[in-house]
C-alpha atoms as a PDB file:
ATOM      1  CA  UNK A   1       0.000   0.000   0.000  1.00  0.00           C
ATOM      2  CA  UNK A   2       2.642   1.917  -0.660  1.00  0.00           C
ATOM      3  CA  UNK A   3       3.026   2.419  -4.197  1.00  0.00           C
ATOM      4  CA  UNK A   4       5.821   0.342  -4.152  1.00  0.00           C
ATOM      5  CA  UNK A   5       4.960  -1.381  -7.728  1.00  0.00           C
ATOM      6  CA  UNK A   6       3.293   2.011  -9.223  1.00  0.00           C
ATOM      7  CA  UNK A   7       6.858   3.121  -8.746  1.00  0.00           C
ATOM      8  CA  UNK A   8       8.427   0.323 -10.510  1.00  0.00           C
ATOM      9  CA  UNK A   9       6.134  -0.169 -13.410  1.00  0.00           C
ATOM     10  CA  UNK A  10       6.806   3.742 -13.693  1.00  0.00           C
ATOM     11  CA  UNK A  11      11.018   3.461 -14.072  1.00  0.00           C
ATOM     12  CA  UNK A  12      10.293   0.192 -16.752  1.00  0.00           C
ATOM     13  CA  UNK A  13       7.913   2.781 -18.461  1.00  0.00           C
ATOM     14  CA  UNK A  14      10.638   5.665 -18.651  1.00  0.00           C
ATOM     15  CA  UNK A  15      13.880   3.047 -19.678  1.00  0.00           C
ATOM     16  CA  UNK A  16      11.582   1.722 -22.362  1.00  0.00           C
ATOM     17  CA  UNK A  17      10.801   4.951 -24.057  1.00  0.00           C
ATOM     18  CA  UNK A  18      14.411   5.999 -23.792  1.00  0.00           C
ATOM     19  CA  UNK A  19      15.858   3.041 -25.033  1.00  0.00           C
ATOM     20  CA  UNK A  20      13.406   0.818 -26.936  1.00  0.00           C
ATOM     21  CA  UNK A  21      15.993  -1.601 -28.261  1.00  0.00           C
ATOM     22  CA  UNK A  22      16.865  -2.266 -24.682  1.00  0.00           C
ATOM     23  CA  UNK A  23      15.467  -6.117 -23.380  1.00  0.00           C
ATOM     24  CA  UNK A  24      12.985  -5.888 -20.084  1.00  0.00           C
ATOM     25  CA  UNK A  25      11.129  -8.656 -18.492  1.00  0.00           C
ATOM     26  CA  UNK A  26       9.567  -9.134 -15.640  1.00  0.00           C
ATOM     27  CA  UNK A  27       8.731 -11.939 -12.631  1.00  0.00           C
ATOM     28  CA  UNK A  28       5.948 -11.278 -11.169  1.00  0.00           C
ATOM     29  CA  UNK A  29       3.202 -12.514  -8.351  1.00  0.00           C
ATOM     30  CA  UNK A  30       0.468 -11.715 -10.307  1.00  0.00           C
ATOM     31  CA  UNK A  31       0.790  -9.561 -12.962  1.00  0.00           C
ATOM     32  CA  UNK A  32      -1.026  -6.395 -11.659  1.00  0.00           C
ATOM     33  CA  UNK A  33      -0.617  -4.069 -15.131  1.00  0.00           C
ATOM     34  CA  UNK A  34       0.471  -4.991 -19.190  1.00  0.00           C
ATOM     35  CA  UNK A  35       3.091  -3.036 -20.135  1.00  0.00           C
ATOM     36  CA  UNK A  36       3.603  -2.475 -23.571  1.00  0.00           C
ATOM     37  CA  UNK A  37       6.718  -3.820 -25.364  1.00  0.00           C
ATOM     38  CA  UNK A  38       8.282  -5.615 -21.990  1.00  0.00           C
ATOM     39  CA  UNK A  39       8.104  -9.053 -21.348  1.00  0.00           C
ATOM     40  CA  UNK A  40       6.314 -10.022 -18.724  1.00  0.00           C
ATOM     41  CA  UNK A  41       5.797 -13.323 -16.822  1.00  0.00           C
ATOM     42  CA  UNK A  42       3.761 -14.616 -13.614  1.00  0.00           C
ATOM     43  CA  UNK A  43       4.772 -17.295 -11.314  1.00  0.00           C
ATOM     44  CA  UNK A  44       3.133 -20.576 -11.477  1.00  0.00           C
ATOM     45  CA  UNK A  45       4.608 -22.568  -8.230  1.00  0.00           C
ATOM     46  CA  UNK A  46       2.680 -25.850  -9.249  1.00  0.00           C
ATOM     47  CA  UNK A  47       4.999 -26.387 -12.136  1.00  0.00           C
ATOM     48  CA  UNK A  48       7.970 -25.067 -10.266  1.00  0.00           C
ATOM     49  CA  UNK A  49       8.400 -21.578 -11.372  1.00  0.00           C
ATOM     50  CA  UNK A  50       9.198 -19.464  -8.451  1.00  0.00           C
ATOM     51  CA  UNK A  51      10.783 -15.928  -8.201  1.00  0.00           C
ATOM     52  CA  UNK A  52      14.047 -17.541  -7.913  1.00  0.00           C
ATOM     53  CA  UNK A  53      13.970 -19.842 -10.735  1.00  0.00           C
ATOM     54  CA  UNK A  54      12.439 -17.643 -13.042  1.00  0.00           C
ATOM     55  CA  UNK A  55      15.199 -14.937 -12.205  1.00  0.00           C
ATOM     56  CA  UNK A  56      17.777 -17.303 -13.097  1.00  0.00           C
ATOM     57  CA  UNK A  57      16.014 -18.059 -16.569  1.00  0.00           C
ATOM     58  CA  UNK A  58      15.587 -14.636 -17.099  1.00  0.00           C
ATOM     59  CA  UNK A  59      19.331 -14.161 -16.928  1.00  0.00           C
ATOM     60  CA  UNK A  60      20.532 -16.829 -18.989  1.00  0.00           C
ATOM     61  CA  UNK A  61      18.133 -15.192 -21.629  1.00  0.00           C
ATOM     62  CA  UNK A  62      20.471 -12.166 -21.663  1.00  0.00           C
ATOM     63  CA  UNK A  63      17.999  -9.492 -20.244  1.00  0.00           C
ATOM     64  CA  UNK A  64      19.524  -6.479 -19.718  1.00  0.00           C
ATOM     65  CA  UNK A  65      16.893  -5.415 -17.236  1.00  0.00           C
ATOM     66  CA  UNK A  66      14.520  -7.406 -15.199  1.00  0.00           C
ATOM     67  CA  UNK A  67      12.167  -6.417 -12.396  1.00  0.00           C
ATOM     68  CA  UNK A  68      11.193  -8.948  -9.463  1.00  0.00           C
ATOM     69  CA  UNK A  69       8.160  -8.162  -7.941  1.00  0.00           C
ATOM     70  CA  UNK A  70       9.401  -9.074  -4.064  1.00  0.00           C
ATOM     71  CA  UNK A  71      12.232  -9.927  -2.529  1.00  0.00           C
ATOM     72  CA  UNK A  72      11.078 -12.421   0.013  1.00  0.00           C
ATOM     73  CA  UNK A  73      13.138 -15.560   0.757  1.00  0.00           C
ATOM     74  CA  UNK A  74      17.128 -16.075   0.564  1.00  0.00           C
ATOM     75  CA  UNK A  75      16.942 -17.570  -2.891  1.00  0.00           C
ATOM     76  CA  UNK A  76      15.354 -14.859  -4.868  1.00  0.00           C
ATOM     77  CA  UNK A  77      17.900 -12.327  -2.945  1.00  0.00           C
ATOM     78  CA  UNK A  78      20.987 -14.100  -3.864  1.00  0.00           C
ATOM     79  CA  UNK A  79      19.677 -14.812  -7.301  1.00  0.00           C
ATOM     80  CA  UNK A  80      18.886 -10.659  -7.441  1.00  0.00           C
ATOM     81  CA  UNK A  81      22.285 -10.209  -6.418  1.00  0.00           C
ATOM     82  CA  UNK A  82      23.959 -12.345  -8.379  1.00  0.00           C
ATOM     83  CA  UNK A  83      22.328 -10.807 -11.674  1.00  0.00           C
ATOM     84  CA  UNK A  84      23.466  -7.257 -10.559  1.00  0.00           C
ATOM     85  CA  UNK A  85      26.808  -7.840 -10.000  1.00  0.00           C
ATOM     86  CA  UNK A  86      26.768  -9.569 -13.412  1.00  0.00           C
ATOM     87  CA  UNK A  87      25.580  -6.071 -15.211  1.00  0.00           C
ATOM     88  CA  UNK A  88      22.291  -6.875 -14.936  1.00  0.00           C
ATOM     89  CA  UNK A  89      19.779  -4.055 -13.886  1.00  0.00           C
ATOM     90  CA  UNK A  90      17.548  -5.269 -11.014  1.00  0.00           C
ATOM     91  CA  UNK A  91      14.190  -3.260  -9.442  1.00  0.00           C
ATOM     92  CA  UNK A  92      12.338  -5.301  -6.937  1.00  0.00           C
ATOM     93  CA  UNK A  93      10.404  -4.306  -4.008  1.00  0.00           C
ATOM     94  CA  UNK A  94      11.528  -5.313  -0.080  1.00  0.00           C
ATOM     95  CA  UNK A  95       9.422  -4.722   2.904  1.00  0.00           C
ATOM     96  CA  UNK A  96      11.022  -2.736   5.529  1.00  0.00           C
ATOM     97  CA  UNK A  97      10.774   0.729   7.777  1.00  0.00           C
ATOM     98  CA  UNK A  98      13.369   2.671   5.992  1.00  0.00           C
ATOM     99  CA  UNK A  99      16.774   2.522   3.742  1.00  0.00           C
ATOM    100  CA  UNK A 100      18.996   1.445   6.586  1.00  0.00           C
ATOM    101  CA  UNK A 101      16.879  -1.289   7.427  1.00  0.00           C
ATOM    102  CA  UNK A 102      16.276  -2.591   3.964  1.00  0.00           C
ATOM    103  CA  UNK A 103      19.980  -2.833   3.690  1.00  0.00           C
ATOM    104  CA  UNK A 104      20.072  -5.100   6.772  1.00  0.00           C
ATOM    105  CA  UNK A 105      17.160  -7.205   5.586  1.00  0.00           C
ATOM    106  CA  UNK A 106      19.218  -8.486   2.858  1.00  0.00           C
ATOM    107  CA  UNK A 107      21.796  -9.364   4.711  1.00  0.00           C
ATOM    108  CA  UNK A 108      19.070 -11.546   7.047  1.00  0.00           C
ATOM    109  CA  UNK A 109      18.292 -13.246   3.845  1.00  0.00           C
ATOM    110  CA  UNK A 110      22.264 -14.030   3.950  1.00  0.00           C
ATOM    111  CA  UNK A 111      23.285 -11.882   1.185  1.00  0.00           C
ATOM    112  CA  UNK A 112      26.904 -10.952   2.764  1.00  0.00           C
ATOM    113  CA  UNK A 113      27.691  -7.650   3.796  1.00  0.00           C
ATOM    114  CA  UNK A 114      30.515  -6.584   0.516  1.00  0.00           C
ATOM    115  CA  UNK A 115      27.662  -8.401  -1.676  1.00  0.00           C
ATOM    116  CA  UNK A 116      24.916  -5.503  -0.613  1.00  0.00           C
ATOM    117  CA  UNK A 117      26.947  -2.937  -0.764  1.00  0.00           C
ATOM    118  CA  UNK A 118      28.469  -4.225  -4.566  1.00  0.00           C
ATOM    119  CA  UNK A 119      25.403  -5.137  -5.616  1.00  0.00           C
ATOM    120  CA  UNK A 120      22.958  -2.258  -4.667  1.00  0.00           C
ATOM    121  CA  UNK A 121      22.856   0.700  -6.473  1.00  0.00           C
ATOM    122  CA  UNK A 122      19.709   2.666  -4.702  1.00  0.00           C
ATOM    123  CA  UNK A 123      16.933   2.039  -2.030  1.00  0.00           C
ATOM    124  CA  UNK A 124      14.244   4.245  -2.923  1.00  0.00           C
ATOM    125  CA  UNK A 125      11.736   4.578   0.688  1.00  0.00           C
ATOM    126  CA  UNK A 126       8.254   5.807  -0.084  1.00  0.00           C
ATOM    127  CA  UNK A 127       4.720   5.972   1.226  1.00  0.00           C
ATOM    128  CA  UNK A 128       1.469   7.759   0.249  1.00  0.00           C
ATOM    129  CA  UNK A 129      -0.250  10.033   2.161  1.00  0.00           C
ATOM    130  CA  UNK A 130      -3.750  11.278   2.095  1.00  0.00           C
ATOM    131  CA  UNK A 131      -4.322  14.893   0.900  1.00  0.00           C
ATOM    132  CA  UNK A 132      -6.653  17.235   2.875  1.00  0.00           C
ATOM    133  CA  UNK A 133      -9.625  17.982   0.317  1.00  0.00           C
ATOM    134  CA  UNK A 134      -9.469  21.204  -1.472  1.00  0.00           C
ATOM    135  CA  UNK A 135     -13.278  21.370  -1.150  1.00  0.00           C
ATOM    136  CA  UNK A 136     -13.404  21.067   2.766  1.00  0.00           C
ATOM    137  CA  UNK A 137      -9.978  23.127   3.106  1.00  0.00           C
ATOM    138  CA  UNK A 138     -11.686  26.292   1.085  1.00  0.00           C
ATOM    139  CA  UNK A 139     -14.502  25.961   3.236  1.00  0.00           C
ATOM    140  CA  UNK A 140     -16.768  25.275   0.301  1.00  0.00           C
ATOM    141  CA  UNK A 141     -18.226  21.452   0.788  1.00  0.00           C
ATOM    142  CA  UNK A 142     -21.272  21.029   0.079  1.00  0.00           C
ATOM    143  CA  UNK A 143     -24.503  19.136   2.239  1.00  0.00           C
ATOM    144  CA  UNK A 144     -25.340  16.285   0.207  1.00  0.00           C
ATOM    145  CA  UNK A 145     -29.186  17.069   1.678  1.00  0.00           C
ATOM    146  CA  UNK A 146     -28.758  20.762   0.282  1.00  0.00           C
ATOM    147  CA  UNK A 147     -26.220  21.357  -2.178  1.00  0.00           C
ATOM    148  CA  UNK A 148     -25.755  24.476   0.031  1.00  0.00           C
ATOM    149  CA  UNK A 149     -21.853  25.984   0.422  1.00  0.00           C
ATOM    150  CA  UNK A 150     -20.382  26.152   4.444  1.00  0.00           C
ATOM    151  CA  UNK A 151     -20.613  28.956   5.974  1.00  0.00           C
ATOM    152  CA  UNK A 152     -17.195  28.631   7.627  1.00  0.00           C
ATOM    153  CA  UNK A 153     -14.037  29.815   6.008  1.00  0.00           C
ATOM    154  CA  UNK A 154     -11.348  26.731   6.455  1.00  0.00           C
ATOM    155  CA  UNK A 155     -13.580  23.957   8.199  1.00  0.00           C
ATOM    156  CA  UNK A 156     -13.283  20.391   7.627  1.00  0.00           C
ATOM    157  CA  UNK A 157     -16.652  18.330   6.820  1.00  0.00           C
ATOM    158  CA  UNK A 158     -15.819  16.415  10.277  1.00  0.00           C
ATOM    159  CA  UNK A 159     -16.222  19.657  11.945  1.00  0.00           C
ATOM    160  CA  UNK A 160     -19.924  21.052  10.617  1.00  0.00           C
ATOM    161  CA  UNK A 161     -23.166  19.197  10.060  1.00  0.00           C
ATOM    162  CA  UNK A 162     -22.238  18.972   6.500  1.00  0.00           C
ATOM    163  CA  UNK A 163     -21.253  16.051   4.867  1.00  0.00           C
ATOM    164  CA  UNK A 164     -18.721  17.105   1.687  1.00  0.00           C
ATOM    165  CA  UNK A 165     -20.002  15.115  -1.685  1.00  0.00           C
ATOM    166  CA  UNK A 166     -16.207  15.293  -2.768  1.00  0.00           C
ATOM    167  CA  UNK A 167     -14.525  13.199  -0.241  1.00  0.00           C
ATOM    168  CA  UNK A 168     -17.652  12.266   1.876  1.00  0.00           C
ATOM    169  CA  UNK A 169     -17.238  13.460   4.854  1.00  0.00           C
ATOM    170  CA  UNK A 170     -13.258  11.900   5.072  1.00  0.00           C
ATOM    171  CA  UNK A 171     -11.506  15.380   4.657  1.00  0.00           C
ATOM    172  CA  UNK A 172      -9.356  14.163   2.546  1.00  0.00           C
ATOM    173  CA  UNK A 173      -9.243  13.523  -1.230  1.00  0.00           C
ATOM    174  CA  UNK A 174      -6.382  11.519  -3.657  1.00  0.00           C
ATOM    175  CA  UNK A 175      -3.407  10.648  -2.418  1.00  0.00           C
ATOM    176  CA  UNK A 176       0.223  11.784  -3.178  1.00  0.00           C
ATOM    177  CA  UNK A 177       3.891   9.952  -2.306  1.00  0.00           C
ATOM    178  CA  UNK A 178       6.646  11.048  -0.359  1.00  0.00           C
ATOM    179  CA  UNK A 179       9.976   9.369  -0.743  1.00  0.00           C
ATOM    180  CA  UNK A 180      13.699   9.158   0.272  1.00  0.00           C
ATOM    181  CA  UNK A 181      15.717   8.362  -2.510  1.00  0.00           C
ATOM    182  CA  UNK A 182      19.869   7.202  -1.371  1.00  0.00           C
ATOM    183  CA  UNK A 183      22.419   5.755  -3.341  1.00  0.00           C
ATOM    184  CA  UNK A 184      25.264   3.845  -2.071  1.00  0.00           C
ATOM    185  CA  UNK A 185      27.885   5.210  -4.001  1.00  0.00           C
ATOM    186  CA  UNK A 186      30.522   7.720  -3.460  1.00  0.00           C
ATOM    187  CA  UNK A 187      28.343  10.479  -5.103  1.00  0.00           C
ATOM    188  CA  UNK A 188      25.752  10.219  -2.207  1.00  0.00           C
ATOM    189  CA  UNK A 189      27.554  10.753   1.453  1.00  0.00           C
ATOM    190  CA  UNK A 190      24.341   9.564   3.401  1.00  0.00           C
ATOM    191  CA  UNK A 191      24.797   5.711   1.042  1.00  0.00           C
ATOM    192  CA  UNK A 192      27.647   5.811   1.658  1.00  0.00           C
ATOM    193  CA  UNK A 193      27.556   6.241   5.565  1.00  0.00           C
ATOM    194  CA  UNK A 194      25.022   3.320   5.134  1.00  0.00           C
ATOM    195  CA  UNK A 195      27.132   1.062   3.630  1.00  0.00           C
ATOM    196  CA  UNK A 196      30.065   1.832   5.716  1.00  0.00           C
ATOM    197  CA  UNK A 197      28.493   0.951   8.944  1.00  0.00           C
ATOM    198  CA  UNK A 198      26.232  -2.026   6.805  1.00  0.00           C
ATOM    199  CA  UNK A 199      29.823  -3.516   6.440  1.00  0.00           C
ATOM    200  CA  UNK A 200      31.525  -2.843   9.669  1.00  0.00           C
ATOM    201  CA  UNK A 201      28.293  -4.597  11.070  1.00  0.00           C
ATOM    202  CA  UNK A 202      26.594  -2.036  13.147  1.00  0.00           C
ATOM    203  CA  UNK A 203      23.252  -1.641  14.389  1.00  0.00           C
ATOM    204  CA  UNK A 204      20.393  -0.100  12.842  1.00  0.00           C
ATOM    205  CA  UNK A 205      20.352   2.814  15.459  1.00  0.00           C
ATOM    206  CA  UNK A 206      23.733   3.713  14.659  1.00  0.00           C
ATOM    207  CA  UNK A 207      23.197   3.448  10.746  1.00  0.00           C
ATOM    208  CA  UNK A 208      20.417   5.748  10.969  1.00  0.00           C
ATOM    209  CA  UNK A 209      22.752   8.009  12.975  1.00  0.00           C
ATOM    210  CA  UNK A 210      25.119   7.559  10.620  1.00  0.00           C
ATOM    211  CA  UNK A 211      23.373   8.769   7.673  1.00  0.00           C
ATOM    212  CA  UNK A 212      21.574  11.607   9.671  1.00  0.00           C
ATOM    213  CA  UNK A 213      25.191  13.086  10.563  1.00  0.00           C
ATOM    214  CA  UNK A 214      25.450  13.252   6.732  1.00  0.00           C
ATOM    215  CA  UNK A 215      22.681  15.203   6.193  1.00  0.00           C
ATOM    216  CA  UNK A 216      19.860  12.414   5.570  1.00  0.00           C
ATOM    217  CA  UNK A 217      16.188  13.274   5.474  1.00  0.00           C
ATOM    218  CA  UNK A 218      13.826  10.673   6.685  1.00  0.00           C
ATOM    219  CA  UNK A 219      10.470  10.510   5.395  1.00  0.00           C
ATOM    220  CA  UNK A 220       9.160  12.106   8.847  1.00  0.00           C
ATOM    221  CA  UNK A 221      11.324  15.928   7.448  1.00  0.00           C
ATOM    222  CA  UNK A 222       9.459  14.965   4.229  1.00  0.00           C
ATOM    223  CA  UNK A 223       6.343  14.854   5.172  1.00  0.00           C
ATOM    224  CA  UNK A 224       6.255  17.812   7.795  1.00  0.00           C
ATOM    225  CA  UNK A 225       7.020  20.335   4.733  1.00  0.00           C
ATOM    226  CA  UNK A 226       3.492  19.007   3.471  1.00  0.00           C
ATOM    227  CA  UNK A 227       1.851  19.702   6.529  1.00  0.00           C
ATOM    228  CA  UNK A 228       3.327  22.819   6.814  1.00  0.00           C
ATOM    229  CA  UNK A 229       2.497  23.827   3.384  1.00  0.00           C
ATOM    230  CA  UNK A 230      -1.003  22.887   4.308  1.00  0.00           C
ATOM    231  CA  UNK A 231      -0.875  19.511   1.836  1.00  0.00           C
ATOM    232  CA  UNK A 232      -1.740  16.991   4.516  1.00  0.00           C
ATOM    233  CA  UNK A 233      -1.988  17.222   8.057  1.00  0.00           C
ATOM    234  CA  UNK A 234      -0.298  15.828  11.394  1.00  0.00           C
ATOM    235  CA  UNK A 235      -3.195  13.275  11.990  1.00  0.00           C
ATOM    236  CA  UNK A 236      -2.200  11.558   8.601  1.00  0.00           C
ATOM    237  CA  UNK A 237       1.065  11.840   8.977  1.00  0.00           C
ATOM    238  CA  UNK A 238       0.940   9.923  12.296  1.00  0.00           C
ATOM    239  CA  UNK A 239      -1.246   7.193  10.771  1.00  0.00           C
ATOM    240  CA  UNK A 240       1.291   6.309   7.742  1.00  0.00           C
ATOM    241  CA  UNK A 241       4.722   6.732   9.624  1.00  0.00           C
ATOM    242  CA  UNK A 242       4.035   6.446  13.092  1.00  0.00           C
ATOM    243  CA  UNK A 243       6.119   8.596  16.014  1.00  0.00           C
ATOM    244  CA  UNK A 244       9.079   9.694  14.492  1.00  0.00           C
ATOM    245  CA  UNK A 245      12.292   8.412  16.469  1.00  0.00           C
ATOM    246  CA  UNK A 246      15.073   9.754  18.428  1.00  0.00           C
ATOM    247  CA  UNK A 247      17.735   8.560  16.502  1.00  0.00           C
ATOM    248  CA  UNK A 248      21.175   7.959  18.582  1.00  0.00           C
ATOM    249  CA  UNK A 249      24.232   6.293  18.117  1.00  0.00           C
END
């Protein structure tokens, strides 16, 4: 629910119109959205086609870039591995709470510490947040007994006897992403904090330290600018991420 594959199919979408020679396939668990001119396949674990083994067909087939749908179980994150480090160019999804701990969550699937940091070129952290509804936040939803505009200036539905016909009654309306983007190479000081401490086999706590004392943004500084700029509010905020963390070494 967190956009995770909108994301993907969205970077397949943009390397296929740039380069439309280029081979892409994909592994996936279903197939959620036919994309033209990519190759796409869907697991079938009766007949023995699993992420893993379809991952290593896909790379004796010569792909230059393959997406996995999930990273999930040792196999499919050494195979993933494996084809990066060979030139391959891997984009798979991994559940976790931020970059740091993604990183570590490989190496719990036993992918060793020099492999992660060779073989990973950028975490991308996102979720979506509700925005407040433009209707409600003008102060102009209407009763769906009397089509009749609020009274109030800046009121949310919640707040009058009104119940707005554009996000009925939520206050809120669409939804928009927020995401950290870090990559572990020398080019990005916060990766390579991460991958530094990743290898030297510290804690979580002090890899989040360690990439704050480079200047990293969590999603938490992301998603405060929205509620300052009046995008989304501290409620929602609180429901997606949670209570932001002191982070110490």
């Amino acid at each position: 629910g967190s956009g995770k594959t909108t994301t993907m199919y969205a970077l397949l979408r943009e390397i296929a119109a740039r380069r439309p020679r280029r081979s892409v396939m994909t592994i996936e668990d279903p197939v959620e959205t036919v994309v033209d001119s990519i190759s796409q396949s869907e697991l079938d674990p009766v007949s023995g086609l699993t992420l893993a083994s379809a991952l290593k067909s896909a790379v004796r087939q010569d792909s230059e870039v393959l997406l996995v749908s999930e990273i999930r179980d040792p196999d499919t994150a050494e195979a993933a591995i494996q084809a990066s480090l060979t030139g391959h160019l891997i984009f798979s999804s991994l559940h976790s709470t931020d970059v740091a701990s993604a990183l570590r969550r490989l190496t719990q699937l036993g992918v060793p510490h020099h492999l992660v940091r060779s073989g990973v070129r950028a975490v991308i952290n996102q979720r979506l947040l509700r925005k407040i509804c433009g209707t409600c936040k003008a102060g102009g939803n209407a009763s769906s007994q009397d089509g009749n505009e609020a009274s109030q200036p800046v009121a949310l539905a919640s707040e009058q006897n009104t119940v707005c016909v554009d996000c009925a009654g939520t206050g809120y309306r669409g939804r928009f992403a927020i995401a950290q983007i870090v990559r572990l190479d020398t080019s990005d000081p916060v990766g390579e904090a991460l991958a530094d401490t990743l290898q030297a086999g510290e804690s979580i706590q002090r890899m989040r330290a360690a990439a704050r004392e480079q200047g990293a943004t969590d999603l938490h500084d992301l998603a405060d600018s929205y509620v300052q700029g009046g995008v989304t509010d501290a409620a929602e905020v609180y429901r997606v991420l949670g209570k932001r963390e002191n982070i110490g070494v």
